[in-house]
PDB file of N, CA and C in Angstrom:
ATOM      1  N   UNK A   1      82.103  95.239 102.630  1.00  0.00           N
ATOM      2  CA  UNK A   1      81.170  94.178 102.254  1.00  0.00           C
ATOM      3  C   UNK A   1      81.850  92.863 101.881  1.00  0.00           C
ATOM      4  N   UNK A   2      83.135  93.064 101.101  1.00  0.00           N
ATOM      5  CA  UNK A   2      83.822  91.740 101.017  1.00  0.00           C
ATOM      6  C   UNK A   2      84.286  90.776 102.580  1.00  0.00           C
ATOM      7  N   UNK A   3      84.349  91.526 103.184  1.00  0.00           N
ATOM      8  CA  UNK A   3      85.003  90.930 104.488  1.00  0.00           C
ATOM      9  C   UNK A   3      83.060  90.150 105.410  1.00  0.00           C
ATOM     10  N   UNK A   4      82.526  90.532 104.719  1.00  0.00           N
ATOM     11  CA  UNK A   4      81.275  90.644 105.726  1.00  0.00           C
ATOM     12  C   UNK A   4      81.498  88.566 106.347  1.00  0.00           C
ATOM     13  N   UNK A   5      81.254  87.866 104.802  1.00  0.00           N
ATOM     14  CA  UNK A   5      81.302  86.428 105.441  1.00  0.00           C
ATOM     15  C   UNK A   5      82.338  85.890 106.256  1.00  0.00           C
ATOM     16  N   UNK A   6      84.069  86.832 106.072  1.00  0.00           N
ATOM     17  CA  UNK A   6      84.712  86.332 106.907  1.00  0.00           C
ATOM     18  C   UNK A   6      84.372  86.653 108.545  1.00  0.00           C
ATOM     19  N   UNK A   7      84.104  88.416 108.623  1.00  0.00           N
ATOM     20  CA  UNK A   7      84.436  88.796 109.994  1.00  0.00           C
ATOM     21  C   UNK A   7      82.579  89.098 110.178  1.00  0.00           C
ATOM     22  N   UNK A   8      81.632  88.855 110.020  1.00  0.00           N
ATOM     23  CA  UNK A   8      80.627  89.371 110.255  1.00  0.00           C
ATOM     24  C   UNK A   8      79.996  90.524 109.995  1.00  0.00           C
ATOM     25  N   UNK A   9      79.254  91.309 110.149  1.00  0.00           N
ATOM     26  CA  UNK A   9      78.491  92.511 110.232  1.00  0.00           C
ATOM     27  C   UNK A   9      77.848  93.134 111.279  1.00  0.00           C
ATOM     28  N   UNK A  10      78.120  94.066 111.442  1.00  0.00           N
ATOM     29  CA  UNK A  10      77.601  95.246 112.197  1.00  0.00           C
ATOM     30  C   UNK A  10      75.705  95.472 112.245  1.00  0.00           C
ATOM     31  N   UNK A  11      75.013  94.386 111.065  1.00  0.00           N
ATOM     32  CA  UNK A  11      73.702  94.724 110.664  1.00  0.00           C
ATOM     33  C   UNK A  11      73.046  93.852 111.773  1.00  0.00           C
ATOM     34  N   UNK A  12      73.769  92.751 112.379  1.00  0.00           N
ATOM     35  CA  UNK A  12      72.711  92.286 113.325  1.00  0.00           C
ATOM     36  C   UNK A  12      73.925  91.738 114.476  1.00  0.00           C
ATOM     37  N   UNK A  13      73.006  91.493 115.533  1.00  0.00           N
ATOM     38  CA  UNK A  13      73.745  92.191 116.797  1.00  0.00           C
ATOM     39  C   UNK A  13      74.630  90.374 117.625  1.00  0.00           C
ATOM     40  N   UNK A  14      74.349  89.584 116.784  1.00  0.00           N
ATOM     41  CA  UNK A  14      75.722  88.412 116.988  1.00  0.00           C
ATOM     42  C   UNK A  14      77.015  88.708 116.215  1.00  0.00           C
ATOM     43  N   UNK A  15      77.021  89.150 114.857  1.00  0.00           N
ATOM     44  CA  UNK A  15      77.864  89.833 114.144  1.00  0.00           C
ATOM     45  C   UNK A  15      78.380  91.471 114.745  1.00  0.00           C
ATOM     46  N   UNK A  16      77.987  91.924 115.392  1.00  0.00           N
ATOM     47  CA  UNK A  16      78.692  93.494 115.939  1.00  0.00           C
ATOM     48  C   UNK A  16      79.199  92.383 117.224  1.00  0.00           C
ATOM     49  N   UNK A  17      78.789  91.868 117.904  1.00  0.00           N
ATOM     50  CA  UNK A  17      79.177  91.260 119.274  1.00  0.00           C
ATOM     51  C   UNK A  17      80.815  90.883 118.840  1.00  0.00           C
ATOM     52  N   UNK A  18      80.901  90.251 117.817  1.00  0.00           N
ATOM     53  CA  UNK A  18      81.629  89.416 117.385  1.00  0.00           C
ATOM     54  C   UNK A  18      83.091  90.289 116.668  1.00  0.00           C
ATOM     55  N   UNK A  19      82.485  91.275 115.871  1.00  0.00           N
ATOM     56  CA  UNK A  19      83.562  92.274 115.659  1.00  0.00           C
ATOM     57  C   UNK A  19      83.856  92.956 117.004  1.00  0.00           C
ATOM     58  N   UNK A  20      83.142  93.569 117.851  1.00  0.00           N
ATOM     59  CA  UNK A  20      83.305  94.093 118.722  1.00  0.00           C
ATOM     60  C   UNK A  20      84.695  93.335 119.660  1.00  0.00           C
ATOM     61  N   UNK A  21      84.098  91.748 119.826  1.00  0.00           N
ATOM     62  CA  UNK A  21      85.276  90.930 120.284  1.00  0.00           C
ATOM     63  C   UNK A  21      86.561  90.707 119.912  1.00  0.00           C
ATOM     64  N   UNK A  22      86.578  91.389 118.453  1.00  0.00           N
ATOM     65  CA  UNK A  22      87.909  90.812 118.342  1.00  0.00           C
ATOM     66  C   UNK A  22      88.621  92.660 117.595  1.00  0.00           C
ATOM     67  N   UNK A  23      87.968  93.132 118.255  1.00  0.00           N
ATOM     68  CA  UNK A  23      88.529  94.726 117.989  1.00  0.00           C
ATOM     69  C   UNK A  23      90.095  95.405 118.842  1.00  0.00           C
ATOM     70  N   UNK A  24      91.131  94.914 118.814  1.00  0.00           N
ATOM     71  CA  UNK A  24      91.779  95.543 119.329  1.00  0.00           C
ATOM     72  C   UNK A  24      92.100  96.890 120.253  1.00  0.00           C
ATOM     73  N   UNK A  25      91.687  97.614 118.766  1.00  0.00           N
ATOM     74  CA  UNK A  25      91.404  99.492 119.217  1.00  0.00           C
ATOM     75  C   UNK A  25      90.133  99.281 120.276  1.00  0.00           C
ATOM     76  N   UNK A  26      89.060  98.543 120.340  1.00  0.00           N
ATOM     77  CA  UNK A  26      87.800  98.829 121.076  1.00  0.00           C
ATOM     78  C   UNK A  26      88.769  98.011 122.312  1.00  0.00           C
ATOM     79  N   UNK A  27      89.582  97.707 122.725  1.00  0.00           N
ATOM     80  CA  UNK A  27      89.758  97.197 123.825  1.00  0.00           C
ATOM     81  C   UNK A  27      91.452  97.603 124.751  1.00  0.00           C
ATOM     82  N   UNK A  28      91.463  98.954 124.195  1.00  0.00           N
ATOM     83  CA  UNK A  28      92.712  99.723 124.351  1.00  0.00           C
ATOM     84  C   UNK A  28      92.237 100.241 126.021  1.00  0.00           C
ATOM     85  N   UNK A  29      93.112 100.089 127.047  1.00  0.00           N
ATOM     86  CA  UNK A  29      92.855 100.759 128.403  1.00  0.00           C
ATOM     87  C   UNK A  29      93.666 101.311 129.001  1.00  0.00           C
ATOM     88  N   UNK A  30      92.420 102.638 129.028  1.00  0.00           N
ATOM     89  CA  UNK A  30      94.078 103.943 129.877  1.00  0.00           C
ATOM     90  C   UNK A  30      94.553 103.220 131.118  1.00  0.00           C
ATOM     91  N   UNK A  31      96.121 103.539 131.180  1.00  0.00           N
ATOM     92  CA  UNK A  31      96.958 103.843 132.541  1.00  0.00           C
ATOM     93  C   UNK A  31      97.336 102.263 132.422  1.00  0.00           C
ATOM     94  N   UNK A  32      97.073 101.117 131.443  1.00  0.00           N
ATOM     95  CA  UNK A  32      97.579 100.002 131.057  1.00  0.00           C
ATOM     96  C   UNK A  32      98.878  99.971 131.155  1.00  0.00           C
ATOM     97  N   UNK A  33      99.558  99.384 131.525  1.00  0.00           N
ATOM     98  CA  UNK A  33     101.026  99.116 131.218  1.00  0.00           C
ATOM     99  C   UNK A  33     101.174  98.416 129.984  1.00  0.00           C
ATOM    100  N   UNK A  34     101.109  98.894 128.411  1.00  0.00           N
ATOM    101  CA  UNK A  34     101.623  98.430 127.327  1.00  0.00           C
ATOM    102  C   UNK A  34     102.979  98.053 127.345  1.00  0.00           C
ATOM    103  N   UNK A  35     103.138  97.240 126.088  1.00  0.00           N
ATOM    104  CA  UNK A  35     105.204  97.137 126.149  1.00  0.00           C
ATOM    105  C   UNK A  35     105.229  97.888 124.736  1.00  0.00           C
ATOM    106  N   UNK A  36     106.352  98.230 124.543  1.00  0.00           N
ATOM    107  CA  UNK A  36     106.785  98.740 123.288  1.00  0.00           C
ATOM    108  C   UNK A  36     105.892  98.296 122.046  1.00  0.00           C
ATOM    109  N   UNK A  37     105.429  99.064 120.754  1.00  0.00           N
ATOM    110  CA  UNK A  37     104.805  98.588 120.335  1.00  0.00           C
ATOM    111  C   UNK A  37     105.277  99.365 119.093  1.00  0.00           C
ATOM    112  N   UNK A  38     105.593  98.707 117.566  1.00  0.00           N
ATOM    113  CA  UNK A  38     105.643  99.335 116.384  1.00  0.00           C
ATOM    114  C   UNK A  38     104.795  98.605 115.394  1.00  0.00           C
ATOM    115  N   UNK A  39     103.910  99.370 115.044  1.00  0.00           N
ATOM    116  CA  UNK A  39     103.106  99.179 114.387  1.00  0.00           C
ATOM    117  C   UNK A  39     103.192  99.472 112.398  1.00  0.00           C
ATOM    118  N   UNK A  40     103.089  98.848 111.708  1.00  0.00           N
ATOM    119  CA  UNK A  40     103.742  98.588 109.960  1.00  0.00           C
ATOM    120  C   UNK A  40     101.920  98.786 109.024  1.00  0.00           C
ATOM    121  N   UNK A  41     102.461  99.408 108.281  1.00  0.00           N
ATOM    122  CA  UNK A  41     101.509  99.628 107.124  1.00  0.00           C
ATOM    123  C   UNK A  41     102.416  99.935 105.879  1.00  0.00           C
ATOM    124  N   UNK A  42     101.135  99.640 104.776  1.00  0.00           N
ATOM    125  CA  UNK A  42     101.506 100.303 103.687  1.00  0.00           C
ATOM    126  C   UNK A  42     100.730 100.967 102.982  1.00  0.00           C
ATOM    127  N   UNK A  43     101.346 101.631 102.334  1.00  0.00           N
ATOM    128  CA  UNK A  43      99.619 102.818 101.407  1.00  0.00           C
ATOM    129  C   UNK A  43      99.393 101.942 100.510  1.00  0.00           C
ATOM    130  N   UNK A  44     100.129 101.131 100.085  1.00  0.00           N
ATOM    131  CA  UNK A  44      99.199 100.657  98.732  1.00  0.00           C
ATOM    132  C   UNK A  44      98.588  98.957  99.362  1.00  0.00           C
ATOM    133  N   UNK A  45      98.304  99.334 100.551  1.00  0.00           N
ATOM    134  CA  UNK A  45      97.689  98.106 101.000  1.00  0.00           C
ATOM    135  C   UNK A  45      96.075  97.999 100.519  1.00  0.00           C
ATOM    136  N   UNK A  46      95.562  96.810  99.341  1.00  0.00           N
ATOM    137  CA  UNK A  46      94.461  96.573  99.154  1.00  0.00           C
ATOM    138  C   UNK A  46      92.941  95.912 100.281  1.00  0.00           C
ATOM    139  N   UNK A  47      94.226  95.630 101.603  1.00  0.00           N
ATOM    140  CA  UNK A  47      92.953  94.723 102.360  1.00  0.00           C
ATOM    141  C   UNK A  47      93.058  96.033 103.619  1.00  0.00           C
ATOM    142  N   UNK A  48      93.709  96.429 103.747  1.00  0.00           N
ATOM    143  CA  UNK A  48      93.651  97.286 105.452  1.00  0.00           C
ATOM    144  C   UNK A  48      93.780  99.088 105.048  1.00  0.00           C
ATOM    145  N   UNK A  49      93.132  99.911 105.377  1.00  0.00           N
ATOM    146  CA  UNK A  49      93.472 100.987 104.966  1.00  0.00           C
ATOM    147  C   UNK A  49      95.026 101.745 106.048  1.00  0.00           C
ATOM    148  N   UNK A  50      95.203 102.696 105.813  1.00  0.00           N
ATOM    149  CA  UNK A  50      96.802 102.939 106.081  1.00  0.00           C
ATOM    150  C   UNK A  50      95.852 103.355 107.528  1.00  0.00           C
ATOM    151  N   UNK A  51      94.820 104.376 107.302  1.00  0.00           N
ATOM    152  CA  UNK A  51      94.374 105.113 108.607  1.00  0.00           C
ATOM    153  C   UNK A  51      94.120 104.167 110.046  1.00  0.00           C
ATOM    154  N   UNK A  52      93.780 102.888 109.366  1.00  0.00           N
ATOM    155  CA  UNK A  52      93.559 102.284 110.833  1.00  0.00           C
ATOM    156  C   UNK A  52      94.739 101.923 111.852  1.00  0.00           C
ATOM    157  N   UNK A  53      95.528 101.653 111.325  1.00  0.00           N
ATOM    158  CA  UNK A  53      96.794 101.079 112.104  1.00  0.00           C
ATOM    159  C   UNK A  53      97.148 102.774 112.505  1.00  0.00           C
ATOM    160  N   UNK A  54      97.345 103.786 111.569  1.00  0.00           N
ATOM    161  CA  UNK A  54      97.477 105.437 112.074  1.00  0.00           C
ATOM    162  C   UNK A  54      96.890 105.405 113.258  1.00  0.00           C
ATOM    163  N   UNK A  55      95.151 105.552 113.433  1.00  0.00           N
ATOM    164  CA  UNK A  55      94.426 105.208 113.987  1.00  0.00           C
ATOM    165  C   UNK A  55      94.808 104.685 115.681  1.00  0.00           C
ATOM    166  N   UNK A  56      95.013 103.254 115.526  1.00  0.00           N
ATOM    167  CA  UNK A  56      95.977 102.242 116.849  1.00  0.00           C
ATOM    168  C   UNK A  56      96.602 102.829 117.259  1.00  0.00           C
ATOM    169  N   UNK A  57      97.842 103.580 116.215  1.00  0.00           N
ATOM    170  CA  UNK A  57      98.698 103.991 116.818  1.00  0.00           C
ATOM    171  C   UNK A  57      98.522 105.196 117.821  1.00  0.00           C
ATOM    172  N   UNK A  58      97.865 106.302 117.560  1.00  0.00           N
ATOM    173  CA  UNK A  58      97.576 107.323 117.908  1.00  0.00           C
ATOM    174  C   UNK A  58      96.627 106.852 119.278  1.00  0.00           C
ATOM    175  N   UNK A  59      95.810 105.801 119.217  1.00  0.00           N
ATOM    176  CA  UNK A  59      95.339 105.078 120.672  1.00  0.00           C
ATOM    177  C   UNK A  59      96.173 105.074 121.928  1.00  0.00           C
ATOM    178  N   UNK A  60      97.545 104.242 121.552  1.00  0.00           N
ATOM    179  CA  UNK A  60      97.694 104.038 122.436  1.00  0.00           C
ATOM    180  C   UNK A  60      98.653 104.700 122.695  1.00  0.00           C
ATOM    181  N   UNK A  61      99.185 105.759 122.270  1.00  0.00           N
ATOM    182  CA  UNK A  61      99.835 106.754 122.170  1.00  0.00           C
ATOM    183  C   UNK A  61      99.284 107.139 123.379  1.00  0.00           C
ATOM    184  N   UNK A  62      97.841 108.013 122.907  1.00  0.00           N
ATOM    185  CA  UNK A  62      97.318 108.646 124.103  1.00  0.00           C
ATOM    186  C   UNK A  62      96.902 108.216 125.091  1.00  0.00           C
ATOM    187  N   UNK A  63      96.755 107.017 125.395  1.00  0.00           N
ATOM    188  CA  UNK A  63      97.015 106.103 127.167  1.00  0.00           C
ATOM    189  C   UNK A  63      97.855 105.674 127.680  1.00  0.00           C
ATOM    190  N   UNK A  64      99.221 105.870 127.123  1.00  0.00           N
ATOM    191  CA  UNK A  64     100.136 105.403 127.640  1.00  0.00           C
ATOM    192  C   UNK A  64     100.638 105.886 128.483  1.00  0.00           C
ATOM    193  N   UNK A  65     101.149 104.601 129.484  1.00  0.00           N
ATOM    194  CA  UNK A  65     101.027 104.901 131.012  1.00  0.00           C
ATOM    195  C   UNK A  65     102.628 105.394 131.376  1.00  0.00           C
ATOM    196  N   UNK A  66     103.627 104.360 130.735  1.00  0.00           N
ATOM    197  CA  UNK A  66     104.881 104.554 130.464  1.00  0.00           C
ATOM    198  C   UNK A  66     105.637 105.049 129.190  1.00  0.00           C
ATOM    199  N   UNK A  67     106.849 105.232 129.106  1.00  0.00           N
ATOM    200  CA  UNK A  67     107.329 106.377 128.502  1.00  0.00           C
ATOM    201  C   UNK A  67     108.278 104.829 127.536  1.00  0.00           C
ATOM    202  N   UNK A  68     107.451 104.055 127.451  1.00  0.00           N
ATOM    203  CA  UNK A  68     107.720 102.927 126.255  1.00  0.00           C
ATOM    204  C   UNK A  68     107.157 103.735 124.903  1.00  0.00           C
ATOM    205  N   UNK A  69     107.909 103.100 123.602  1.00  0.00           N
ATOM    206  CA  UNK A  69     107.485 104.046 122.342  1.00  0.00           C
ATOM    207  C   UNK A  69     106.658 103.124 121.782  1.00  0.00           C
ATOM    208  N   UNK A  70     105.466 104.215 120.794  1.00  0.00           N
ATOM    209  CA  UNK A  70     104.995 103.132 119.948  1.00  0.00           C
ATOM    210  C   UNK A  70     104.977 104.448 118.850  1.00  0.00           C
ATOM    211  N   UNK A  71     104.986 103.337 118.050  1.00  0.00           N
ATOM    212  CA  UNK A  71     105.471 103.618 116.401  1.00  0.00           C
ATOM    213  C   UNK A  71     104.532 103.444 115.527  1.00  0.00           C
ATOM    214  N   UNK A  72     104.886 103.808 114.380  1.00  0.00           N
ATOM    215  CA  UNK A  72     103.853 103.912 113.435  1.00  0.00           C
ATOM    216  C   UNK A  72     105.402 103.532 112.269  1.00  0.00           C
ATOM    217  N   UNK A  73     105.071 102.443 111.251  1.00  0.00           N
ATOM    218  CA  UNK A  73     105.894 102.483 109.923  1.00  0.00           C
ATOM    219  C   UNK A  73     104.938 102.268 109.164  1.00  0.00           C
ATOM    220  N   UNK A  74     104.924 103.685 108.240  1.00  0.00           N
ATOM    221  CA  UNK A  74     104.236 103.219 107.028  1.00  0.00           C
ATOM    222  C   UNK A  74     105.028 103.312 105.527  1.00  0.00           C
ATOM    223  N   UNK A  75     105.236 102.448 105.059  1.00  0.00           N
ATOM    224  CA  UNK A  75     106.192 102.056 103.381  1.00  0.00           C
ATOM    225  C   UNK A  75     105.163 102.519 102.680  1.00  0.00           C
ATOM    226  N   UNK A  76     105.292 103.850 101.871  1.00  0.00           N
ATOM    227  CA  UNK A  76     104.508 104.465 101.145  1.00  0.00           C
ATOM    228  C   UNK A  76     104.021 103.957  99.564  1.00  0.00           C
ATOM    229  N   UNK A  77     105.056 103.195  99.369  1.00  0.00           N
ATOM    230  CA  UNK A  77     105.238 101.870  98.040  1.00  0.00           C
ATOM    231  C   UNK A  77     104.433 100.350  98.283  1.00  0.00           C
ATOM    232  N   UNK A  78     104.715  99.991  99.559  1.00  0.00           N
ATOM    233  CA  UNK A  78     104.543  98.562 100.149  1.00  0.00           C
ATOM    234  C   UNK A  78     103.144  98.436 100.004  1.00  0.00           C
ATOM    235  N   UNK A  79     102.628  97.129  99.582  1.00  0.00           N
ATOM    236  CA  UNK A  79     100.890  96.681  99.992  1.00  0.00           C
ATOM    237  C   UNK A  79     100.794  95.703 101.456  1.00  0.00           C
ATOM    238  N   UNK A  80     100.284  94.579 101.443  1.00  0.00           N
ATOM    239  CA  UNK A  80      99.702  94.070 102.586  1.00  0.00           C
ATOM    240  C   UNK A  80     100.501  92.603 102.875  1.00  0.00           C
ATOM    241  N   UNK A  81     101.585  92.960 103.251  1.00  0.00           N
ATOM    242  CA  UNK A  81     102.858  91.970 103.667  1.00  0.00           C
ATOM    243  C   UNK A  81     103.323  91.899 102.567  1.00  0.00           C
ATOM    244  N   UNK A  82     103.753  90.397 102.125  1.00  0.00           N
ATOM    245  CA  UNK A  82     103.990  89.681 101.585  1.00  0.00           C
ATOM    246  C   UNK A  82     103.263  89.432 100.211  1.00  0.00           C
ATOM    247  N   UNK A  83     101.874  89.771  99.944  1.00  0.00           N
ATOM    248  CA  UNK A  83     100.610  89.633  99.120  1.00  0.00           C
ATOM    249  C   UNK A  83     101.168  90.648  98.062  1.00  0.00           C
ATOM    250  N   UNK A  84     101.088  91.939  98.612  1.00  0.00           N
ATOM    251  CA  UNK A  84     101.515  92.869  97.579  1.00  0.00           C
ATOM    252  C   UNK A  84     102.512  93.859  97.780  1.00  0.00           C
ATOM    253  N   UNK A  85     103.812  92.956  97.752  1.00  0.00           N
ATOM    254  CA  UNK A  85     104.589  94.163  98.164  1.00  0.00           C
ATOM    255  C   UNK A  85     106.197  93.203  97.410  1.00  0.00           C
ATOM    256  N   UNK A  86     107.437  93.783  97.453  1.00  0.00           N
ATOM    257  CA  UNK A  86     108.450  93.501  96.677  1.00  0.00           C
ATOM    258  C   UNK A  86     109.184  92.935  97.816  1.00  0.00           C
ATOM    259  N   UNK A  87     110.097  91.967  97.455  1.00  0.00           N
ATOM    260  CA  UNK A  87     111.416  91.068  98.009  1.00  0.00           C
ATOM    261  C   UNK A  87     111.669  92.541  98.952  1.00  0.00           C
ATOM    262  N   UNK A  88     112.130  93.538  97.996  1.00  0.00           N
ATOM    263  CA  UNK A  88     113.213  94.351  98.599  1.00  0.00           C
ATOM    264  C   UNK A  88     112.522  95.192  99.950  1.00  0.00           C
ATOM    265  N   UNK A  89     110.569  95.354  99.676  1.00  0.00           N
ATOM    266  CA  UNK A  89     110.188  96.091 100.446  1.00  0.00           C
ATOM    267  C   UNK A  89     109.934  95.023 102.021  1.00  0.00           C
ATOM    268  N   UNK A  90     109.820  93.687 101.460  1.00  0.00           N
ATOM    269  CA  UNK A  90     109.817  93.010 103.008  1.00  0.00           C
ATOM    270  C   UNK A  90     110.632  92.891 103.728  1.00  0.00           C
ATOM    271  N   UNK A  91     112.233  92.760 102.617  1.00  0.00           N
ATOM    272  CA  UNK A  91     113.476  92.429 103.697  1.00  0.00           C
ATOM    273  C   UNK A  91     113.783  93.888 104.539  1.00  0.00           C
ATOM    274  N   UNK A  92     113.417  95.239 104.206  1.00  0.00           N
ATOM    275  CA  UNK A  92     113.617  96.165 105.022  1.00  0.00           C
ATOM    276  C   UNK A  92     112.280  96.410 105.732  1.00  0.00           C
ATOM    277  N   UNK A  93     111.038  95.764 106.018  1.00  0.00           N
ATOM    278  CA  UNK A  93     109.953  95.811 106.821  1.00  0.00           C
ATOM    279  C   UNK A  93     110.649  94.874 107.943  1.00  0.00           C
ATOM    280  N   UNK A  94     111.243  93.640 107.399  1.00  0.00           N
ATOM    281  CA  UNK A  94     111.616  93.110 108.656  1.00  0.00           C
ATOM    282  C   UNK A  94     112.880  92.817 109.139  1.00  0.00           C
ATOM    283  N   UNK A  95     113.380  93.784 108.844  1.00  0.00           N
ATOM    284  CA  UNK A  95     114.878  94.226 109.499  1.00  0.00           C
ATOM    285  C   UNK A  95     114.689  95.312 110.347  1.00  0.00           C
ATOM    286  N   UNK A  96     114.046  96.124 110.182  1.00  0.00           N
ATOM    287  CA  UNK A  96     113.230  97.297 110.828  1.00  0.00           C
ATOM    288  C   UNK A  96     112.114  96.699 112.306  1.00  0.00           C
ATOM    289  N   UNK A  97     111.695  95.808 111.733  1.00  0.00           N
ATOM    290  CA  UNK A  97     111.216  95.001 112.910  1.00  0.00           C
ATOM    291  C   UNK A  97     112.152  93.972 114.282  1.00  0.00           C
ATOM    292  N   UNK A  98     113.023  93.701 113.416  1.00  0.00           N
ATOM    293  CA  UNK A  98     114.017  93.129 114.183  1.00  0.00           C
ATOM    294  C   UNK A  98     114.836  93.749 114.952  1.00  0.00           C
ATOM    295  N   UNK A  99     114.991  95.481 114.042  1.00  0.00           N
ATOM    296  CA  UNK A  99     116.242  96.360 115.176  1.00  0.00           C
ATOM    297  C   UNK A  99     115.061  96.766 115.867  1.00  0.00           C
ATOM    298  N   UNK A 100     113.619  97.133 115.909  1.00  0.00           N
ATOM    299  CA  UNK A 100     113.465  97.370 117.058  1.00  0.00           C
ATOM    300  C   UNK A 100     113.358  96.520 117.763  1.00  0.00           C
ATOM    301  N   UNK A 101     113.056  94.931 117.772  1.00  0.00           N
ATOM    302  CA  UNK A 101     112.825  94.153 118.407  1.00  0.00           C
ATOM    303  C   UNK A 101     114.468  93.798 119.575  1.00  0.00           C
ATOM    304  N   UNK A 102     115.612  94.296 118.677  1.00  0.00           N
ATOM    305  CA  UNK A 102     116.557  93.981 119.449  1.00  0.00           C
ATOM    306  C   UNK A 102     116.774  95.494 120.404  1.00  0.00           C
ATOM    307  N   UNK A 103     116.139  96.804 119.585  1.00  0.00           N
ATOM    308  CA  UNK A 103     116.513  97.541 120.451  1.00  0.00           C
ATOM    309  C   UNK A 103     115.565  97.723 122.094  1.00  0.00           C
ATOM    310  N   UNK A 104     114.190  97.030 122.004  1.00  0.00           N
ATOM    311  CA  UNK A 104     113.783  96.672 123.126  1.00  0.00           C
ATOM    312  C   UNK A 104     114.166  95.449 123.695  1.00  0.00           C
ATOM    313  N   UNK A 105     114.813  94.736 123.601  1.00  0.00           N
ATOM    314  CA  UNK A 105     115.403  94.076 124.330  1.00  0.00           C
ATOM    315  C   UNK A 105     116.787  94.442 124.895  1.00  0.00           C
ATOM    316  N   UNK A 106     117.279  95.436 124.484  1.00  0.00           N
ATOM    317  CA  UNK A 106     118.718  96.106 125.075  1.00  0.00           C
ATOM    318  C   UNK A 106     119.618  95.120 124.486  1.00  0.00           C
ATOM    319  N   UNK A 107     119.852  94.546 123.294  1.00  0.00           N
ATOM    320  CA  UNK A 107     120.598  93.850 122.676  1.00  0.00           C
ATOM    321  C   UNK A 107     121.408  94.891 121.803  1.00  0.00           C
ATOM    322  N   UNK A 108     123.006  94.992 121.970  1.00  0.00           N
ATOM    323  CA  UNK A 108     123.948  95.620 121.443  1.00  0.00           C
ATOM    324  C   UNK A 108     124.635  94.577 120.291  1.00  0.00           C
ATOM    325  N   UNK A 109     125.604  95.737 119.583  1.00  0.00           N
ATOM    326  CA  UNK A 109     126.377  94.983 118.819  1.00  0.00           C
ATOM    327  C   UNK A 109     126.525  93.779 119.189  1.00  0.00           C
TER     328      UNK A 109
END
């Protein structure tokens, strides 16, 4: 209900159109050629629950066309980036993002 004025509602049918549009998971397609994909949560996230990004992940898991990985990180301490979470828990969210980012790019020592 807090989110309703940002993202709309589901109660009338310009507001579902509208979530519907900008639904990621509702627009996941088998035999797609995805690229690598790691996906970050945290449990003590106050705005996103942990299950949805679980959720994504497990999507496109099961359509994937190629034998590219997708990931799931969830920081069992961490909240919702930067908002609620510690120095120490972002600099290893995005160092973790970066080695995979270098390890899909085939970037070595």
């Amino acid at each position: 209900p807090a989110n309703i004025v940002e993202f709309g509602t589901t109660q009338d049918r310009t507001g579902f159109e509208q979530l519907l549009g900008m639904s990621a998971y509702h627009h996941v397609v088998k035999g797609k050629h995805y690229p690598a994909v790691m996906l970050t949560t945290g449990m003590r996230d106050p705005n996103v629950d942990v299950w949805q990004a679980a959720k994504m992940t497990a999507m496109l898991q099961s359509v994937a066309s190629t034998d590219r990985p997708v990931l799931l990180r969830i920081d069992p301490e961490a909240g919702h980036d930067q908002y609620s979470s510690t120095r120490e828990q972002m600099q290893r969210w995005r160092a973790d993002q970066l080695a995979f980012l270098m390890w899909q790019l085939g970037v070595e020592k």
